[in-house]
N, C-alpha and C. Protein backbone atom coordinates (compact mmCIF):
# COMPACT_ATOMS: atom_id res chain seq x y z
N UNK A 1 -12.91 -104.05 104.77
CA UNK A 1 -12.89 -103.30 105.99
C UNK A 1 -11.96 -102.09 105.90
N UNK A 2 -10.91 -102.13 105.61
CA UNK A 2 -9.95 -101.11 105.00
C UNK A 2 -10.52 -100.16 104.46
N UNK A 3 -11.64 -100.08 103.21
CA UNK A 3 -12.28 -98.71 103.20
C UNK A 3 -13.23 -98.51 104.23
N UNK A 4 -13.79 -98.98 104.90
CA UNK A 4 -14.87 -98.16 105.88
C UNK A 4 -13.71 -97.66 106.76
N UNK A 5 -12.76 -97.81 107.13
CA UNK A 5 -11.77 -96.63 108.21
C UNK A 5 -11.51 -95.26 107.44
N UNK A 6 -11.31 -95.59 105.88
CA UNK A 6 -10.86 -94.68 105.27
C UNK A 6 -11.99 -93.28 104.89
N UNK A 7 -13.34 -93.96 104.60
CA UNK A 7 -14.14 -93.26 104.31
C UNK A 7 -15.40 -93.55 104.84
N UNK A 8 -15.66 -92.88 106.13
CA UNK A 8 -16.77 -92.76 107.19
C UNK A 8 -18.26 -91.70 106.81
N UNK A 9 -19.12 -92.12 106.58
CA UNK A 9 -20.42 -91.48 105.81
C UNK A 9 -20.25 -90.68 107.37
N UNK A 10 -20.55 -89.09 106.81
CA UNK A 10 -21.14 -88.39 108.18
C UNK A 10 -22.78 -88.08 108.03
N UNK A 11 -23.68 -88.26 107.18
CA UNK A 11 -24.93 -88.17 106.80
C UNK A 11 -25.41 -89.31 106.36
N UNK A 12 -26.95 -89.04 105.93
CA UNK A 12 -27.31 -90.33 105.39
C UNK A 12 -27.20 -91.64 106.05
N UNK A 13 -27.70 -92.75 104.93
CA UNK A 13 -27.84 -94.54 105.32
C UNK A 13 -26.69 -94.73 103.97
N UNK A 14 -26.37 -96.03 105.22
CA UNK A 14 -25.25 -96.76 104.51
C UNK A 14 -26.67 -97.82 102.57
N UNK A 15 -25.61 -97.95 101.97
CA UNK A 15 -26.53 -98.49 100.70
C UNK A 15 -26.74 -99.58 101.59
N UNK A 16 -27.73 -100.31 101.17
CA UNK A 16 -28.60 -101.77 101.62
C UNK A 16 -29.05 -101.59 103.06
N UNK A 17 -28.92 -100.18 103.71
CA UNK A 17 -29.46 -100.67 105.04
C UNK A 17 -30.88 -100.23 105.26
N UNK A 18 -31.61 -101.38 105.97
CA UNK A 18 -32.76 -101.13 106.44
C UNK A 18 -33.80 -99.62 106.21
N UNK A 19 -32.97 -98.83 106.66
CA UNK A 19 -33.64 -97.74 107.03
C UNK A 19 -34.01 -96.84 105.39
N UNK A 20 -33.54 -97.26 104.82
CA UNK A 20 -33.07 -96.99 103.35
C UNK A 20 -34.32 -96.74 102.98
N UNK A 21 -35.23 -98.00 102.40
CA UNK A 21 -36.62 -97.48 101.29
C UNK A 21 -37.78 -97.21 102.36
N UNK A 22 -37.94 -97.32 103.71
CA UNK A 22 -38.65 -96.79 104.94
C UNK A 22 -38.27 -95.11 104.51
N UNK A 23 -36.76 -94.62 105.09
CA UNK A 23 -36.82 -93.32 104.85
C UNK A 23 -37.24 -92.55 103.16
N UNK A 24 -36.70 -93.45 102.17
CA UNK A 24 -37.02 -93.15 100.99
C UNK A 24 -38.98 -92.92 100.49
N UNK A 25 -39.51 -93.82 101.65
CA UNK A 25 -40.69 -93.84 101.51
C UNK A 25 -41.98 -91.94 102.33
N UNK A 26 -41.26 -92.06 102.65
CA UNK A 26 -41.35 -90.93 103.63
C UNK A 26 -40.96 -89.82 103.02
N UNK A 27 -40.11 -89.58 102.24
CA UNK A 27 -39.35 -88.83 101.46
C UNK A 27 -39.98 -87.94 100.37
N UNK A 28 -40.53 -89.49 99.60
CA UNK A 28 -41.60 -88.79 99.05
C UNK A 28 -42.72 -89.91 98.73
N UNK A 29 -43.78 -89.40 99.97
CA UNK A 29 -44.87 -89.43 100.48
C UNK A 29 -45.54 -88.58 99.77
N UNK A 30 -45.36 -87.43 99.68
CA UNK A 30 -46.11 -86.24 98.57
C UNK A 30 -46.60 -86.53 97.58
N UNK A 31 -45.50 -87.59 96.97
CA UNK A 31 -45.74 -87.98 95.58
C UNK A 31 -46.76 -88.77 95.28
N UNK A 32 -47.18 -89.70 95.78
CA UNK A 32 -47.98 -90.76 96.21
C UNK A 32 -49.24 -90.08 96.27
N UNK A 33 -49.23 -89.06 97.14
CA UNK A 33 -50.60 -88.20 97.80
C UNK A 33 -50.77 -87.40 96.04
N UNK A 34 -50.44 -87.06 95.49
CA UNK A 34 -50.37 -86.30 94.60
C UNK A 34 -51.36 -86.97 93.59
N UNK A 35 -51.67 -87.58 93.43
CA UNK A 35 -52.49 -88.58 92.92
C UNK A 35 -53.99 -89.25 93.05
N UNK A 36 -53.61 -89.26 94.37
CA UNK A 36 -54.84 -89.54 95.43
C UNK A 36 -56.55 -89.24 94.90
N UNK A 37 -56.66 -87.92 94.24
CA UNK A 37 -57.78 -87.67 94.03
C UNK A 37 -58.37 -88.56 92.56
N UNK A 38 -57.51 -88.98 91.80
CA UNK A 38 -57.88 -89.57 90.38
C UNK A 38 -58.14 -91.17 90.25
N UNK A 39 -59.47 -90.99 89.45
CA UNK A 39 -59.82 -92.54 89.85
C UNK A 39 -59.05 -93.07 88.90
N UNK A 40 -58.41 -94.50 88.90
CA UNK A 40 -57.61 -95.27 88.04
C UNK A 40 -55.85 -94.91 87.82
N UNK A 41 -55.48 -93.89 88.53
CA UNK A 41 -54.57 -93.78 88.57
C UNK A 41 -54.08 -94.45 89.82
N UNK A 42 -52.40 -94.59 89.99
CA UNK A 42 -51.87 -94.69 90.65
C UNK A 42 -50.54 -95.01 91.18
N UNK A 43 -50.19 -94.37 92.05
CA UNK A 43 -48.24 -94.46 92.10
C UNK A 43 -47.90 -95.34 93.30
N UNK A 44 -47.54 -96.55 93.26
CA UNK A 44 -46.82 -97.58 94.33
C UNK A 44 -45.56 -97.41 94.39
N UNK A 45 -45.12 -97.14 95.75
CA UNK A 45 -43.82 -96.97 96.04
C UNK A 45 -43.59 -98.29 96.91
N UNK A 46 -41.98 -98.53 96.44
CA UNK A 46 -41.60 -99.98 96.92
C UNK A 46 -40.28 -100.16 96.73
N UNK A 47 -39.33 -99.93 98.27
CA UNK A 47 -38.08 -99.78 98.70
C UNK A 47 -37.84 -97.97 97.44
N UNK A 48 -36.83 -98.37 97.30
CA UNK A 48 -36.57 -96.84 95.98
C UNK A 48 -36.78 -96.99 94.82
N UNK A 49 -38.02 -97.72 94.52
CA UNK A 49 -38.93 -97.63 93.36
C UNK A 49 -40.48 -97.22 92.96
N UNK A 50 -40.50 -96.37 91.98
CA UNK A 50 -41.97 -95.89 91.83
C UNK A 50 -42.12 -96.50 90.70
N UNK A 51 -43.94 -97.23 91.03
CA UNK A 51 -44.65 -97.60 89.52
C UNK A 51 -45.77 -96.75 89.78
N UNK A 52 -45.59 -96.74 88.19
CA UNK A 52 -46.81 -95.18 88.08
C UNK A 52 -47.78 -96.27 87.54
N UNK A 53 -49.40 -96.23 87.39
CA UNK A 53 -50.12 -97.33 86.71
C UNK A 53 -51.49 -96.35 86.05
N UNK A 54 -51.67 -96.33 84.91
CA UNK A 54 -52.56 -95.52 84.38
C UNK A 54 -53.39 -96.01 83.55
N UNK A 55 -54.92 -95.87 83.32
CA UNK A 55 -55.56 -96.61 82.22
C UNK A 55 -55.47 -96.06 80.71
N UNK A 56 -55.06 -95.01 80.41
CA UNK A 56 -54.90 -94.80 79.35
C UNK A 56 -53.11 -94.03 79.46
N UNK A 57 -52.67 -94.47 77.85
CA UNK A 57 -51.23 -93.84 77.48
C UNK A 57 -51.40 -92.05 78.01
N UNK A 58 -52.19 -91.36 77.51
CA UNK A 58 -53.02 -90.24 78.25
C UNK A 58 -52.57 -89.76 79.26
N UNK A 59 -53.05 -90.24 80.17
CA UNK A 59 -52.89 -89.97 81.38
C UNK A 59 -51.69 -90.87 82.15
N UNK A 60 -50.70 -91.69 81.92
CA UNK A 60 -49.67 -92.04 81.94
C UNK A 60 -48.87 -90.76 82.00
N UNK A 61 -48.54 -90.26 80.70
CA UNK A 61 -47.40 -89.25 80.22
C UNK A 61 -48.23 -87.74 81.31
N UNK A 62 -49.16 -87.49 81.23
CA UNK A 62 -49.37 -86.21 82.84
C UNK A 62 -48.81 -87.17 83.75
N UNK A 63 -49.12 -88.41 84.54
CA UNK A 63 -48.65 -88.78 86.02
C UNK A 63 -47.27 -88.73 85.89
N UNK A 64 -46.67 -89.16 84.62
CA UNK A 64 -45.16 -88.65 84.78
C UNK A 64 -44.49 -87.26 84.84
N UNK A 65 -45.38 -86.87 84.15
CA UNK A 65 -44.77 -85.04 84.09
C UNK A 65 -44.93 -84.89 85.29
N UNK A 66 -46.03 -84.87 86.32
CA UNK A 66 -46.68 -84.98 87.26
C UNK A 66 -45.49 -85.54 88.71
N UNK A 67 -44.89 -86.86 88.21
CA UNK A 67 -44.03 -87.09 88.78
C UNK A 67 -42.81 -86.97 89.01
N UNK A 68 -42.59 -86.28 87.87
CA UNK A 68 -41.28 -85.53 87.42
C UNK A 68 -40.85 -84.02 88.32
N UNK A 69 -41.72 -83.37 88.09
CA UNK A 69 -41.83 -82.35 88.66
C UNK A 69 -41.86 -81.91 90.05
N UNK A 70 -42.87 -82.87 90.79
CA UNK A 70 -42.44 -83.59 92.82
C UNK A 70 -41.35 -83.86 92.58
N UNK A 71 -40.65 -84.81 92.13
CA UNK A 71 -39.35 -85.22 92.31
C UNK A 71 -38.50 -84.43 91.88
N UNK A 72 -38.60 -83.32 91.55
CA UNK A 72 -37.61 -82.40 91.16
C UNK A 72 -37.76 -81.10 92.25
N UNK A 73 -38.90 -80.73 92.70
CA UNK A 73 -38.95 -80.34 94.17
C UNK A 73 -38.10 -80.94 95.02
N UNK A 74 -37.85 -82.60 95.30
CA UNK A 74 -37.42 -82.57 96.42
C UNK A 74 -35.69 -82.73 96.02
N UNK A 75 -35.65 -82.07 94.81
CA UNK A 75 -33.97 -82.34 94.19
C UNK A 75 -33.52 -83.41 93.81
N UNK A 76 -34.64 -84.02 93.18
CA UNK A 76 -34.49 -85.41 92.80
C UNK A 76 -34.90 -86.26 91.34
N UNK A 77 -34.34 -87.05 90.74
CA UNK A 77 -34.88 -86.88 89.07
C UNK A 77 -35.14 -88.33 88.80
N UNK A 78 -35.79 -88.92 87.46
CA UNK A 78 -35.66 -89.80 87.09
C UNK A 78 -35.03 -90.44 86.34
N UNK A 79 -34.51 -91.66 86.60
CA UNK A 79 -33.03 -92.28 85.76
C UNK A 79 -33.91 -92.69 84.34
N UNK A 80 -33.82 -92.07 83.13
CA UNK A 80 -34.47 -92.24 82.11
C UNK A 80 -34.09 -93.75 81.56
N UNK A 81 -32.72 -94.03 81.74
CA UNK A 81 -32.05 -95.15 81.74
C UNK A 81 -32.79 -96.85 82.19
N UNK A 82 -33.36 -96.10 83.51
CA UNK A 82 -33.62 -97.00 84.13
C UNK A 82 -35.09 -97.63 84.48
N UNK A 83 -35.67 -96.93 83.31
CA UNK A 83 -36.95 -96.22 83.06
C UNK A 83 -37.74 -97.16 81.86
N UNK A 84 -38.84 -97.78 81.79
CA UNK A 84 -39.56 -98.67 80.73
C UNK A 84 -41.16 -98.66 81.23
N UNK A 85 -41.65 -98.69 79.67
CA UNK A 85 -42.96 -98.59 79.66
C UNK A 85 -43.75 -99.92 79.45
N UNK A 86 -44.55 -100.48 80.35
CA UNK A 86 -44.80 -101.80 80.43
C UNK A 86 -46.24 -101.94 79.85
N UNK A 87 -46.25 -102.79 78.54
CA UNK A 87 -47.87 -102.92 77.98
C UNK A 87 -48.46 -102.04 77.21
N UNK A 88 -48.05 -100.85 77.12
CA UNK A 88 -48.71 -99.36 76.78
C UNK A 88 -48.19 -99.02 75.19
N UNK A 89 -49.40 -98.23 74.70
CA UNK A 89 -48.43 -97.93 73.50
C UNK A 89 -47.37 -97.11 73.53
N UNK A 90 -46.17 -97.66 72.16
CA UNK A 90 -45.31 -96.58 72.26
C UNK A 90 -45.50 -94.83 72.21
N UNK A 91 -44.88 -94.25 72.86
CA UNK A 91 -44.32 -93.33 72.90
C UNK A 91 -44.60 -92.36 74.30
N UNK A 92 -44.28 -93.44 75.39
CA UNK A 92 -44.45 -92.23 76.67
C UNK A 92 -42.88 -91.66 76.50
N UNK A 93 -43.00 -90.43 77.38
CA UNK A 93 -41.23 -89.67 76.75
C UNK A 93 -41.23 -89.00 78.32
N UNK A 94 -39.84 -88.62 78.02
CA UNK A 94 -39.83 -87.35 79.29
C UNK A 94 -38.34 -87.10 79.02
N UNK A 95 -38.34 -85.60 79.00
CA UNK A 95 -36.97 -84.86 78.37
C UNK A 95 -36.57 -85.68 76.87
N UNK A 96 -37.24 -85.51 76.32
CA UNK A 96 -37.47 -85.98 74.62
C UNK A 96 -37.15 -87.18 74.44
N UNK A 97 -36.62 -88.03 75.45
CA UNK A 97 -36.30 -89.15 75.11
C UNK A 97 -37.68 -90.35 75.30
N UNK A 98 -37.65 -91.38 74.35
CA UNK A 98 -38.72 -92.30 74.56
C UNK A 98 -38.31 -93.60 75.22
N UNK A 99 -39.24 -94.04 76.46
CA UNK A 99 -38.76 -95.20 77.33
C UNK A 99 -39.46 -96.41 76.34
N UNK A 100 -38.41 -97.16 76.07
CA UNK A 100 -38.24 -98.45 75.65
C UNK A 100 -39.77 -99.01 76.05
N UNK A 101 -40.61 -100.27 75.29
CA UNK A 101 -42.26 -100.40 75.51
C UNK A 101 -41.65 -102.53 75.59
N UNK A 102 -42.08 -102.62 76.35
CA UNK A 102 -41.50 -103.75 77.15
C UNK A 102 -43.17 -104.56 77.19
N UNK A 103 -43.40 -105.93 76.85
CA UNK A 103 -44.32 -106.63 76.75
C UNK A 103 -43.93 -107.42 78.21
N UNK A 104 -43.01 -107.64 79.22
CA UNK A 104 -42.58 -108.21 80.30
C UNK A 104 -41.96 -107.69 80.82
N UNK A 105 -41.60 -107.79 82.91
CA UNK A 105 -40.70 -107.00 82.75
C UNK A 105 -40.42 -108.01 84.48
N UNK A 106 -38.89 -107.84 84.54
CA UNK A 106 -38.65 -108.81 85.30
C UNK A 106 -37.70 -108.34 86.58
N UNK A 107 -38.38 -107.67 87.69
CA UNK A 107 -38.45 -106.76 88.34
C UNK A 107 -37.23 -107.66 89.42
N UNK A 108 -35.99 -106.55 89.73
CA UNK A 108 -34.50 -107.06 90.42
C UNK A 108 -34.70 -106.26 91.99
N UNK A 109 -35.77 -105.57 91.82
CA UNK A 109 -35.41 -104.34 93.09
C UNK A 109 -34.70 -103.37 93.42
């Protein structure tokens, strides 16, 4: 309790509250729509997470450039870190680095 007197958010949601992946969802809504027209593609957003889902490695690496680029409109980037390619062959990339190719993946939120 001692730090919330000390340091009072004047903007924004507190971390874990409610309003959090609702407003995050809204946020970017664009991104989502951005997609919309391509059959087999697709971007699920869920709390402050995006899965991109593509039938070929192909068209994977555009929905990311793709997604990279909205999210950098709204001043916003992807944690490469935090970032894995599930099932697909190696080598999707973004800013030269290659996301780790993961046969499972065991999703924390």
């Amino acid at each position: 309790m001692l730090w919330s007197i000390i340091f009072k958010p004047e903007f924004g949601v507190r971390q874990g509250s409610v309003l959090s992946p609702f407003l995050f969802a809204v946020y970017v809504d664009d991104l989502a729509k951005s997609c919309a027209w391509t059959s087999g593609i697709y971007i699920v957003l869920y709390a402050d997470d995006i899965l991109l889902i593509a039938p070929t490695v192909c068209e994977l690496q555009k929905l990311l450039h793709v997604c990279e680029q909205e999210l950098r409109d709204l001043d916003m980037s992807i944690n490469v870190q935090k970032t894995c390619c599930l099932r697909a062959a190696p080598g999707i990339t973004l800013r030269a680095q290659v996301f780790p190719r993961r046969l499972a993946l065991q999703y924390h939120g």
